[in-house]
Every structure is written in C-alpha cells, then in structure tokens.
PDB file of N, CA and C in Angstrom:
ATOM      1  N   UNK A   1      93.191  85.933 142.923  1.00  0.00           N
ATOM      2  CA  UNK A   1      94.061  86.047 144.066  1.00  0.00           C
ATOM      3  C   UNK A   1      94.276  84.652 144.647  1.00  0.00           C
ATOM      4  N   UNK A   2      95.572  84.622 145.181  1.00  0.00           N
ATOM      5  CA  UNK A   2      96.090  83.172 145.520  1.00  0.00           C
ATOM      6  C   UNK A   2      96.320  83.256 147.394  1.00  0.00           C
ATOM      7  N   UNK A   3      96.145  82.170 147.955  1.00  0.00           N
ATOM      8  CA  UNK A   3      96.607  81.881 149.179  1.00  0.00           C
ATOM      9  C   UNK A   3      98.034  81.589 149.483  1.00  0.00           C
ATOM     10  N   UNK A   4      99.153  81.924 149.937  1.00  0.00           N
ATOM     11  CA  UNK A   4      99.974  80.920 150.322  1.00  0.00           C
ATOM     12  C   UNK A   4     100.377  81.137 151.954  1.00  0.00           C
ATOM     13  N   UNK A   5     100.544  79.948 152.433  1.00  0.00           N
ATOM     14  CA  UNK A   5     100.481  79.540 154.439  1.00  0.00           C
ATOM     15  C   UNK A   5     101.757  79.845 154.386  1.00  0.00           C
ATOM     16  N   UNK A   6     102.458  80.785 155.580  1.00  0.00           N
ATOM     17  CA  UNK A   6     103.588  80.885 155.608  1.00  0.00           C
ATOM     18  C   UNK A   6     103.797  79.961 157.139  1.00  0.00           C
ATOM     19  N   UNK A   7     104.464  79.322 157.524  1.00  0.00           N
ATOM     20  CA  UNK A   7     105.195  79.356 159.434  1.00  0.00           C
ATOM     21  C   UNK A   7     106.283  79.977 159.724  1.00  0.00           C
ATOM     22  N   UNK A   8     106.114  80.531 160.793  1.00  0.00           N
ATOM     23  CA  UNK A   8     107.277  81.721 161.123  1.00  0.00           C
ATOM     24  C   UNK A   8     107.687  80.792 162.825  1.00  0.00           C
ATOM     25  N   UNK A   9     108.966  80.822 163.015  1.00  0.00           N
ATOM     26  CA  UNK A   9     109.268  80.355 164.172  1.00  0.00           C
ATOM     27  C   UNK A   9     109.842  81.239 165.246  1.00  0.00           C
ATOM     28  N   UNK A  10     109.957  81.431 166.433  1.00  0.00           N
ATOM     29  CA  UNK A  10     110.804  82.493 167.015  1.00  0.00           C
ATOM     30  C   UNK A  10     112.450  81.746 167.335  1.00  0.00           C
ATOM     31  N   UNK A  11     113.153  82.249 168.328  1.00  0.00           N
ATOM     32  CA  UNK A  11     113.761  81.261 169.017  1.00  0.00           C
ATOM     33  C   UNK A  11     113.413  80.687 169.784  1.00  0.00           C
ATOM     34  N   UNK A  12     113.739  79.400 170.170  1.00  0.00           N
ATOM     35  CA  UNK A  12     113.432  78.238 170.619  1.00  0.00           C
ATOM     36  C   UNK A  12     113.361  79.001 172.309  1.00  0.00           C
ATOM     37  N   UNK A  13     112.120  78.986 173.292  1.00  0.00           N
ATOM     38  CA  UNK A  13     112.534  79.520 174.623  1.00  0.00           C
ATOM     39  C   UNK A  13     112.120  80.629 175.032  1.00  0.00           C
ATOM     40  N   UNK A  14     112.116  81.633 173.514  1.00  0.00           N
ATOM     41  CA  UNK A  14     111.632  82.726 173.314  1.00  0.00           C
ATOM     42  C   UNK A  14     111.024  83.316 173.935  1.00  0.00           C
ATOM     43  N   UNK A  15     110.942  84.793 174.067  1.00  0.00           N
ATOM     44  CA  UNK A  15     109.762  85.572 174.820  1.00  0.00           C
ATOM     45  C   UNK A  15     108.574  85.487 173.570  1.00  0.00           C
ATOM     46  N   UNK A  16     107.475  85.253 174.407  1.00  0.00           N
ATOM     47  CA  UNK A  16     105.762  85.920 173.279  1.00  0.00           C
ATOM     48  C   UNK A  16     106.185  87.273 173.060  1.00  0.00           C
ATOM     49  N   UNK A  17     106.190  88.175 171.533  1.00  0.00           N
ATOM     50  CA  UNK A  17     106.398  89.452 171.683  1.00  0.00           C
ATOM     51  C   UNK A  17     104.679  89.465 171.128  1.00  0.00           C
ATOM     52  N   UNK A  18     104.380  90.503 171.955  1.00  0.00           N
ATOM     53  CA  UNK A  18     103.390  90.964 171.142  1.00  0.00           C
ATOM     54  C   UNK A  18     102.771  91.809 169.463  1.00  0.00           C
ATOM     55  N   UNK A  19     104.172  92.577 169.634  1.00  0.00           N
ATOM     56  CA  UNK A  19     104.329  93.036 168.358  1.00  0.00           C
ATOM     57  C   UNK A  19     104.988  92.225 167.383  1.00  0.00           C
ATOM     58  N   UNK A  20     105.496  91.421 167.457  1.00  0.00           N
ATOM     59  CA  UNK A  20     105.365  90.531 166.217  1.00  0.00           C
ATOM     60  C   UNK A  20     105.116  90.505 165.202  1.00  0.00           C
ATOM     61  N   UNK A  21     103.305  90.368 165.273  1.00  0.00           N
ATOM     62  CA  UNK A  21     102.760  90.357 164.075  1.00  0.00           C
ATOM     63  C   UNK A  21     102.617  91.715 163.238  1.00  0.00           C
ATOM     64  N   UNK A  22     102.920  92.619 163.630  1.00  0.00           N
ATOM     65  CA  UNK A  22     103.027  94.184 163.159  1.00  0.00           C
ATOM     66  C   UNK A  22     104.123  94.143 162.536  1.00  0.00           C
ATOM     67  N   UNK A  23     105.248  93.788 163.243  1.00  0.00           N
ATOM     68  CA  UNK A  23     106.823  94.176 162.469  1.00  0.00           C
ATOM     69  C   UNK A  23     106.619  93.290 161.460  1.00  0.00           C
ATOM     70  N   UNK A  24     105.762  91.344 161.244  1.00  0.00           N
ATOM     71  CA  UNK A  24     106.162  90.638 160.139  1.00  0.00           C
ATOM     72  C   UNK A  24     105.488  90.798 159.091  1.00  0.00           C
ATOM     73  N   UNK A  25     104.053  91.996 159.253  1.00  0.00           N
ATOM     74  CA  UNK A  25     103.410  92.241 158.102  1.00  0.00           C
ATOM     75  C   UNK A  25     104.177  93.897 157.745  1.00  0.00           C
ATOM     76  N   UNK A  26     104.976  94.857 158.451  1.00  0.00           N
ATOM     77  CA  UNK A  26     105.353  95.869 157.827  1.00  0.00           C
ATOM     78  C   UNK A  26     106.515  95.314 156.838  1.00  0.00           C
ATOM     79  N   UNK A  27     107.551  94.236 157.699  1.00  0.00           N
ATOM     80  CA  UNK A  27     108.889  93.933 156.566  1.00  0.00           C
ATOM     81  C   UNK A  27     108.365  93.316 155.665  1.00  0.00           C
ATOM     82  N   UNK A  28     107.538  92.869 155.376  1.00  0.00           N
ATOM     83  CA  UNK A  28     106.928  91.972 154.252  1.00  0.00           C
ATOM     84  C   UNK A  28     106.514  92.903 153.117  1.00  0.00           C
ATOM     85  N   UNK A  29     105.786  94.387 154.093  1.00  0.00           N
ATOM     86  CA  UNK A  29     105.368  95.023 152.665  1.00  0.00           C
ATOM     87  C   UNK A  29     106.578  96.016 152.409  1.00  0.00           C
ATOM     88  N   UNK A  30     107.423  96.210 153.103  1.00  0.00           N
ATOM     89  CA  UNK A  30     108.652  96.998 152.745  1.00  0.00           C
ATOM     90  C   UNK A  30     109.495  96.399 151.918  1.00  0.00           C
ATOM     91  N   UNK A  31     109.827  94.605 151.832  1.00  0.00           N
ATOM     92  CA  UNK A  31     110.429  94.521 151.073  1.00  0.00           C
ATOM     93  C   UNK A  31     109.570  93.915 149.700  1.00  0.00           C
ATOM     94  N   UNK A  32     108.293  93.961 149.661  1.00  0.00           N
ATOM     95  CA  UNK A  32     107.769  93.599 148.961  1.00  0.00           C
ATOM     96  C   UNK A  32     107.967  94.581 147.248  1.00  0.00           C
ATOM     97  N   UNK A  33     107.882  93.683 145.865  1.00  0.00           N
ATOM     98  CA  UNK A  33     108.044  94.628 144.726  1.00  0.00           C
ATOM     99  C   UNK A  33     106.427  94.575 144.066  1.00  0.00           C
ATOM    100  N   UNK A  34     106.204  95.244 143.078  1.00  0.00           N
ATOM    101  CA  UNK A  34     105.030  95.040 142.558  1.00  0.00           C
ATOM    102  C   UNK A  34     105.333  94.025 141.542  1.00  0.00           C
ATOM    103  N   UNK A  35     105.867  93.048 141.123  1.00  0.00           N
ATOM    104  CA  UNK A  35     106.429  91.587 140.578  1.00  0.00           C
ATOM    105  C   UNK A  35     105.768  90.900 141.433  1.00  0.00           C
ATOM    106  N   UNK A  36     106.119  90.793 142.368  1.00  0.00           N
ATOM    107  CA  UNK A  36     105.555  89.846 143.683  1.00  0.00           C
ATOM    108  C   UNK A  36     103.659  89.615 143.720  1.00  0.00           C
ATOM    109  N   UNK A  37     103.374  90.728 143.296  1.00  0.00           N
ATOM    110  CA  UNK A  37     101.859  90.514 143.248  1.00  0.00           C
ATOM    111  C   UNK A  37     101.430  90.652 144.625  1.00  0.00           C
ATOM    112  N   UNK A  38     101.792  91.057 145.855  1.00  0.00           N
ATOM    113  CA  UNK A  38     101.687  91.122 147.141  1.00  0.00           C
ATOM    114  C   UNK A  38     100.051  91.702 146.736  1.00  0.00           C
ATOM    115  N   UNK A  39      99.125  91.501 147.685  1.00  0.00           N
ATOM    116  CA  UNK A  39      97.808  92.139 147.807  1.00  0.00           C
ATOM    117  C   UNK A  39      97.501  92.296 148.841  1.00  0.00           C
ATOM    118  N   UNK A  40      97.746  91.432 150.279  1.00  0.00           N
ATOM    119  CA  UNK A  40      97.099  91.158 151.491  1.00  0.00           C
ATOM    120  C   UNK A  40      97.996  90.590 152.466  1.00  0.00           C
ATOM    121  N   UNK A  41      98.618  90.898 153.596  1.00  0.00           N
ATOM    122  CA  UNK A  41      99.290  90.426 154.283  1.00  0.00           C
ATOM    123  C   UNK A  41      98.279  89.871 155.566  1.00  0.00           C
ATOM    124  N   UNK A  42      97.822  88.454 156.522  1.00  0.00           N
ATOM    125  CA  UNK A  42      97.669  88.273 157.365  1.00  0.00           C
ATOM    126  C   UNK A  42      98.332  87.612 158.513  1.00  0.00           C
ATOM    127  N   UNK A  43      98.409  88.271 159.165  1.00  0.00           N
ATOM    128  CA  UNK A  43      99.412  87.583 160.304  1.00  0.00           C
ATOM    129  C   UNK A  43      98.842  87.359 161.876  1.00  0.00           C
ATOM    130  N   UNK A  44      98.946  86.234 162.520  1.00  0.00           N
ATOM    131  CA  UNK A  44      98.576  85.827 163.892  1.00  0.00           C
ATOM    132  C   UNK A  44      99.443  85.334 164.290  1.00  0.00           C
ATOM    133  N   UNK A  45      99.665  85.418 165.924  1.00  0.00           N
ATOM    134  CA  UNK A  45     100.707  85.033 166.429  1.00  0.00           C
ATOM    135  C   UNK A  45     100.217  83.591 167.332  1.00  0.00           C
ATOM    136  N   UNK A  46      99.926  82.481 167.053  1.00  0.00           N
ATOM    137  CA  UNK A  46      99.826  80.723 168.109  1.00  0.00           C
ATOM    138  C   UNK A  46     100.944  80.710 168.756  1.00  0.00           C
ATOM    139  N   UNK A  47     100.886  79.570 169.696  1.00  0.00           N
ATOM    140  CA  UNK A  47     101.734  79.267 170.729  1.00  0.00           C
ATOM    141  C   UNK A  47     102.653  78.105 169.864  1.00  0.00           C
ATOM    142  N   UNK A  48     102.716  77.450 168.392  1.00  0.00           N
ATOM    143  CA  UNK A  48     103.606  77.562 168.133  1.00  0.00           C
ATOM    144  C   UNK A  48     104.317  78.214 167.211  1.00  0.00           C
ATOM    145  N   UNK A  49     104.463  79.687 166.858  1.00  0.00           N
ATOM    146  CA  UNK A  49     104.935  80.662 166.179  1.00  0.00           C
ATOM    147  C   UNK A  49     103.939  81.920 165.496  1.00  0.00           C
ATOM    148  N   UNK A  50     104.431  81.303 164.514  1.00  0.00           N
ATOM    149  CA  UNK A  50     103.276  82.450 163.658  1.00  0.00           C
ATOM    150  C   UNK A  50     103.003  81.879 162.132  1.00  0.00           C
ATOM    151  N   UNK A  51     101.902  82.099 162.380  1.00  0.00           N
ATOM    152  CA  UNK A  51     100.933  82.143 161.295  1.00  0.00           C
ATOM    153  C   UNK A  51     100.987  83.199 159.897  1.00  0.00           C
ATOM    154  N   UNK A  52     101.246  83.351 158.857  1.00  0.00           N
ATOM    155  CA  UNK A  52     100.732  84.513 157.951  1.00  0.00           C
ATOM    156  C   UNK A  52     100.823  84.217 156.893  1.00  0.00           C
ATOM    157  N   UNK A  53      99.696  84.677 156.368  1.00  0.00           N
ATOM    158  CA  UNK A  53      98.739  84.386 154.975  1.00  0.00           C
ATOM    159  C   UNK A  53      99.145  85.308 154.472  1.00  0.00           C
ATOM    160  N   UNK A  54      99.507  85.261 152.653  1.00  0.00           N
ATOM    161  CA  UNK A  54     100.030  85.589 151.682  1.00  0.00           C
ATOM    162  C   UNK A  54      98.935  85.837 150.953  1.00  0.00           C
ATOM    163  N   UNK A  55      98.597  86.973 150.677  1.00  0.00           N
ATOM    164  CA  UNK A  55      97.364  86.920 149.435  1.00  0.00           C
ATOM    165  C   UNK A  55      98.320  87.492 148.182  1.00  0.00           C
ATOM    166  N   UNK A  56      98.338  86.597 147.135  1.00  0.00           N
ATOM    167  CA  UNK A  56      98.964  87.314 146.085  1.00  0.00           C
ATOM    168  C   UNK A  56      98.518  86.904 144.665  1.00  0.00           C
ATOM    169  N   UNK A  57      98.755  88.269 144.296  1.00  0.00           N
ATOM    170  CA  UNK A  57      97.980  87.945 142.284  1.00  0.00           C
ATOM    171  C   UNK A  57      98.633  87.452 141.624  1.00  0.00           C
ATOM    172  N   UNK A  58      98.330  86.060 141.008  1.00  0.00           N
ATOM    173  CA  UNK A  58      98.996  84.826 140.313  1.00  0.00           C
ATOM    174  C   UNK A  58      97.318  84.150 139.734  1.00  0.00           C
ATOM    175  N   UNK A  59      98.154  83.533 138.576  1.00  0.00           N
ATOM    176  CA  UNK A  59      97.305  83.183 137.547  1.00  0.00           C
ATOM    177  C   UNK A  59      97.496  81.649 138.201  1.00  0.00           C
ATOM    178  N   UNK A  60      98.637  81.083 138.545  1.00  0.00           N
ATOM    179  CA  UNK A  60      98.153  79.687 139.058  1.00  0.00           C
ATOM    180  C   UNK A  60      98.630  79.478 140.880  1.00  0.00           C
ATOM    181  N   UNK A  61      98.156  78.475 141.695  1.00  0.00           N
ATOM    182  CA  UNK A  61      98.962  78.252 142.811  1.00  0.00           C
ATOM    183  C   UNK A  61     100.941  78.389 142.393  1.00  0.00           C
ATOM    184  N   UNK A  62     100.929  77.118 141.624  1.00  0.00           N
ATOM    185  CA  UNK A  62     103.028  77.381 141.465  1.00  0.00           C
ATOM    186  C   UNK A  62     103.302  78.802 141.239  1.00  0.00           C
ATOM    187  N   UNK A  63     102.761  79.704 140.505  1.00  0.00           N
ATOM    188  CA  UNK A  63     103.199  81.137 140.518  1.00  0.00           C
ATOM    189  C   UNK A  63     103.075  81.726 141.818  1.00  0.00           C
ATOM    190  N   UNK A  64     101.903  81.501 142.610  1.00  0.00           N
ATOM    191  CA  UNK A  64     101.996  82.447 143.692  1.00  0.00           C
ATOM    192  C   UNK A  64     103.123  82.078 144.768  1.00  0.00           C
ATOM    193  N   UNK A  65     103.600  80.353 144.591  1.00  0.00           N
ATOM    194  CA  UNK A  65     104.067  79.592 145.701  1.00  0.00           C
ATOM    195  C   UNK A  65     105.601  80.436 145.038  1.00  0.00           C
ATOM    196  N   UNK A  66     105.832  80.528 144.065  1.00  0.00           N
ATOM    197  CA  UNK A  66     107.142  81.116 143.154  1.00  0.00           C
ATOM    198  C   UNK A  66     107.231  82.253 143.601  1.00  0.00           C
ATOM    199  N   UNK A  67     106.528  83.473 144.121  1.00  0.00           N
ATOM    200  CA  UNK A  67     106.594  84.572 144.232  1.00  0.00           C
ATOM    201  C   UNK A  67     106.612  84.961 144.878  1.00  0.00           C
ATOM    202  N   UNK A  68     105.676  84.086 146.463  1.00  0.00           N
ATOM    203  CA  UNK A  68     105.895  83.800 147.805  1.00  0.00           C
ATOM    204  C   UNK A  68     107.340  83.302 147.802  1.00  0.00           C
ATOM    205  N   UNK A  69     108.203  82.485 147.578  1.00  0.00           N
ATOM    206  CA  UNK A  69     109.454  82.036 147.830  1.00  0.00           C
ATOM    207  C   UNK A  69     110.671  83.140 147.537  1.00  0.00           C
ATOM    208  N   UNK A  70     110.474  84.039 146.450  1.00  0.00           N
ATOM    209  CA  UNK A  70     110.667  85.257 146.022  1.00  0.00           C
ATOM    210  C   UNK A  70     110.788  85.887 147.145  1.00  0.00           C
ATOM    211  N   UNK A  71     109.652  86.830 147.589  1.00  0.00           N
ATOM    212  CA  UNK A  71     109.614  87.629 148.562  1.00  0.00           C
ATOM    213  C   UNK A  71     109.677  87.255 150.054  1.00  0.00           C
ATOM    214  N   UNK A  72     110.200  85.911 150.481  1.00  0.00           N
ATOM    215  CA  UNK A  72     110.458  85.285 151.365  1.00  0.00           C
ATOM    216  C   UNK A  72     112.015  85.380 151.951  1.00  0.00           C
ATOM    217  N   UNK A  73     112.585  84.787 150.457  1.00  0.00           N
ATOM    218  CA  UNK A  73     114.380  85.310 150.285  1.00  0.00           C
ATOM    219  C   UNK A  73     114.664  86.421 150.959  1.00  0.00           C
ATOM    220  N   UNK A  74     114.031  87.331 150.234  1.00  0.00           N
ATOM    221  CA  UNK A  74     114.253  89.328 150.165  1.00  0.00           C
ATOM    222  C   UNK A  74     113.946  89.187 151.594  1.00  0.00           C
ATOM    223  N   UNK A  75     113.053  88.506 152.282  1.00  0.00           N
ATOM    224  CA  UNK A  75     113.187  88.871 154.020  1.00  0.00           C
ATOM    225  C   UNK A  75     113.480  88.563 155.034  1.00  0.00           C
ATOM    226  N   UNK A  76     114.281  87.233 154.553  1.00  0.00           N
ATOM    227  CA  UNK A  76     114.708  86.464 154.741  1.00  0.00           C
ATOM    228  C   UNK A  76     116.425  86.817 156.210  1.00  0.00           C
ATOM    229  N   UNK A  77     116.653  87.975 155.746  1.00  0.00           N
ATOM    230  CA  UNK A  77     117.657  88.442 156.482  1.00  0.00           C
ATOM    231  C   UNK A  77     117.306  89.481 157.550  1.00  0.00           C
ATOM    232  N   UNK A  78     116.138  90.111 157.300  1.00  0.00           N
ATOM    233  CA  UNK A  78     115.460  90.744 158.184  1.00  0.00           C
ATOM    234  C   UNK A  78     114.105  90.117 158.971  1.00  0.00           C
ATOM    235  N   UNK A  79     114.140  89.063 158.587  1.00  0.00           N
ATOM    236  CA  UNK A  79     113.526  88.194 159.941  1.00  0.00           C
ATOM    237  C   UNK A  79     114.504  87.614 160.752  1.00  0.00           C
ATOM    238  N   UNK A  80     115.994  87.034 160.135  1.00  0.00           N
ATOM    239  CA  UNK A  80     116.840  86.701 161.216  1.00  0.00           C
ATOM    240  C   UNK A  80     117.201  87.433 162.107  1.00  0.00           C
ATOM    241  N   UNK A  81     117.512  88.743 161.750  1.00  0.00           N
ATOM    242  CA  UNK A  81     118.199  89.490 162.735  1.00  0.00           C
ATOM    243  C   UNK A  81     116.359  89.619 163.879  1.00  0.00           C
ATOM    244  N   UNK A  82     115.471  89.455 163.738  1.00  0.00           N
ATOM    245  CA  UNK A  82     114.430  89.355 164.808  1.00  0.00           C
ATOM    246  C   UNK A  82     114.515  87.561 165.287  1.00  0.00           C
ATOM    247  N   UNK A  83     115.218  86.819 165.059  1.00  0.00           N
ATOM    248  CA  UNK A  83     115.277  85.645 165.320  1.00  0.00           C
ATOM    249  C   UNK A  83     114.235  84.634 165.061  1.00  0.00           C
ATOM    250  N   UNK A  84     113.713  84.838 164.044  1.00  0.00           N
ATOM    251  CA  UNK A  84     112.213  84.571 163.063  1.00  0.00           C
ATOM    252  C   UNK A  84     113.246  83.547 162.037  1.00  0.00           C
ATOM    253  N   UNK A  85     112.397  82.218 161.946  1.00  0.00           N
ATOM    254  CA  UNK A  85     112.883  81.322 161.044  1.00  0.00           C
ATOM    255  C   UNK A  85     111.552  80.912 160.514  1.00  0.00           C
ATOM    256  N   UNK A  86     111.490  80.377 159.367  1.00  0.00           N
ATOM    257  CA  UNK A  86     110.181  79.176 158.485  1.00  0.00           C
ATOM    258  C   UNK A  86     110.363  79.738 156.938  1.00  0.00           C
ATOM    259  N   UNK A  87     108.971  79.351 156.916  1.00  0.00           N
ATOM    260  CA  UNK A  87     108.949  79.291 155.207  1.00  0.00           C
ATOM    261  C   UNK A  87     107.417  78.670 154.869  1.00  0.00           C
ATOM    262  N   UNK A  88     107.284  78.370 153.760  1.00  0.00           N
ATOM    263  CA  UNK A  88     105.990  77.988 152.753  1.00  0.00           C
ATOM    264  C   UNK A  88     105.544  76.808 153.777  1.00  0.00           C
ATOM    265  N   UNK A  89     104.373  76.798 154.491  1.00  0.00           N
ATOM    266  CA  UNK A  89     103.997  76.056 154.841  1.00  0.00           C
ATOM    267  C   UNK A  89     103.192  74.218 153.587  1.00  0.00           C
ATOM    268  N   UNK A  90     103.949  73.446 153.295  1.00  0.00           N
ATOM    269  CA  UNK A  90     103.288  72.818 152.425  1.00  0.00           C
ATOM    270  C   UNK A  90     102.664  71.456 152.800  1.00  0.00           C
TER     271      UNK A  90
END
C-alpha cells in the first residue's frame, strides 16, 4: 500500500464547513473504480484547507501518484461545484 498527500483548498474567505471532510472522503469513494486501487481515504480539515491521505494499492510510488491523478480528474468537477481546488501535494 502506497501514500499519496493530497491539498484541498476552499474559497479564498471561505466559511470553515465542518462537514467537509465527510463529503471529500464520500466523493472520493463514489467516484472511485477498482483500477484506482483506492484502499483508505483520510481526511482533516487545518486552517489552511485540507489535508487527505490516499492509501492506494500500487506496486511503485509513480503508480500510486498515476492513479491518485486518475481519480483526482474523475473529482475533479465535483469538488468545484463545492468550491474545493488542489491536487498531489509534491
């Protein structure tokens, strides 16, 4: 099993939602495929955005970072419409 750091941003000004971290680990496993290797979603919300850890089954880091970028795309449109921006923390 592989790590990959995601950063999630809100809008700039933003309210703290509390639920947050609930809605960014359910769309993650909703749009998640079994390709993706998804295993573990962790998510925390800091004062500057959010935090969430990718656990996924990959034989090397570039595969998991490949598969993370994958299933990032796919949610890519349903984090905007929550006004959620980032990506692969590297």
């Amino acid at each position: 099993m592989r790590m990959v750091c995601v950063l999630l941003k809100g809008p700039a000004g933003g309210p703290r939602l509390t639920a947050l971290p609930s809605l960014i680990h359910d769309l993650l496993w909703a749009h998640a495929l079994p390709a993706d290797g998804l295993e573990h979603v962790r998510t925390r919300q800091l004062p500057h955005g959010l935090d969430v850890v990718l656990f996924l089954k990959a034989s090397t880091d570039e595969a998991a970072i490949r598969s993370a970028e994958v299933l990032l795309e796919r949610v890519r449109e349903p984090f905007a419409r929550h006004g959620l921006t980032g990506g692969i923390a590297r």
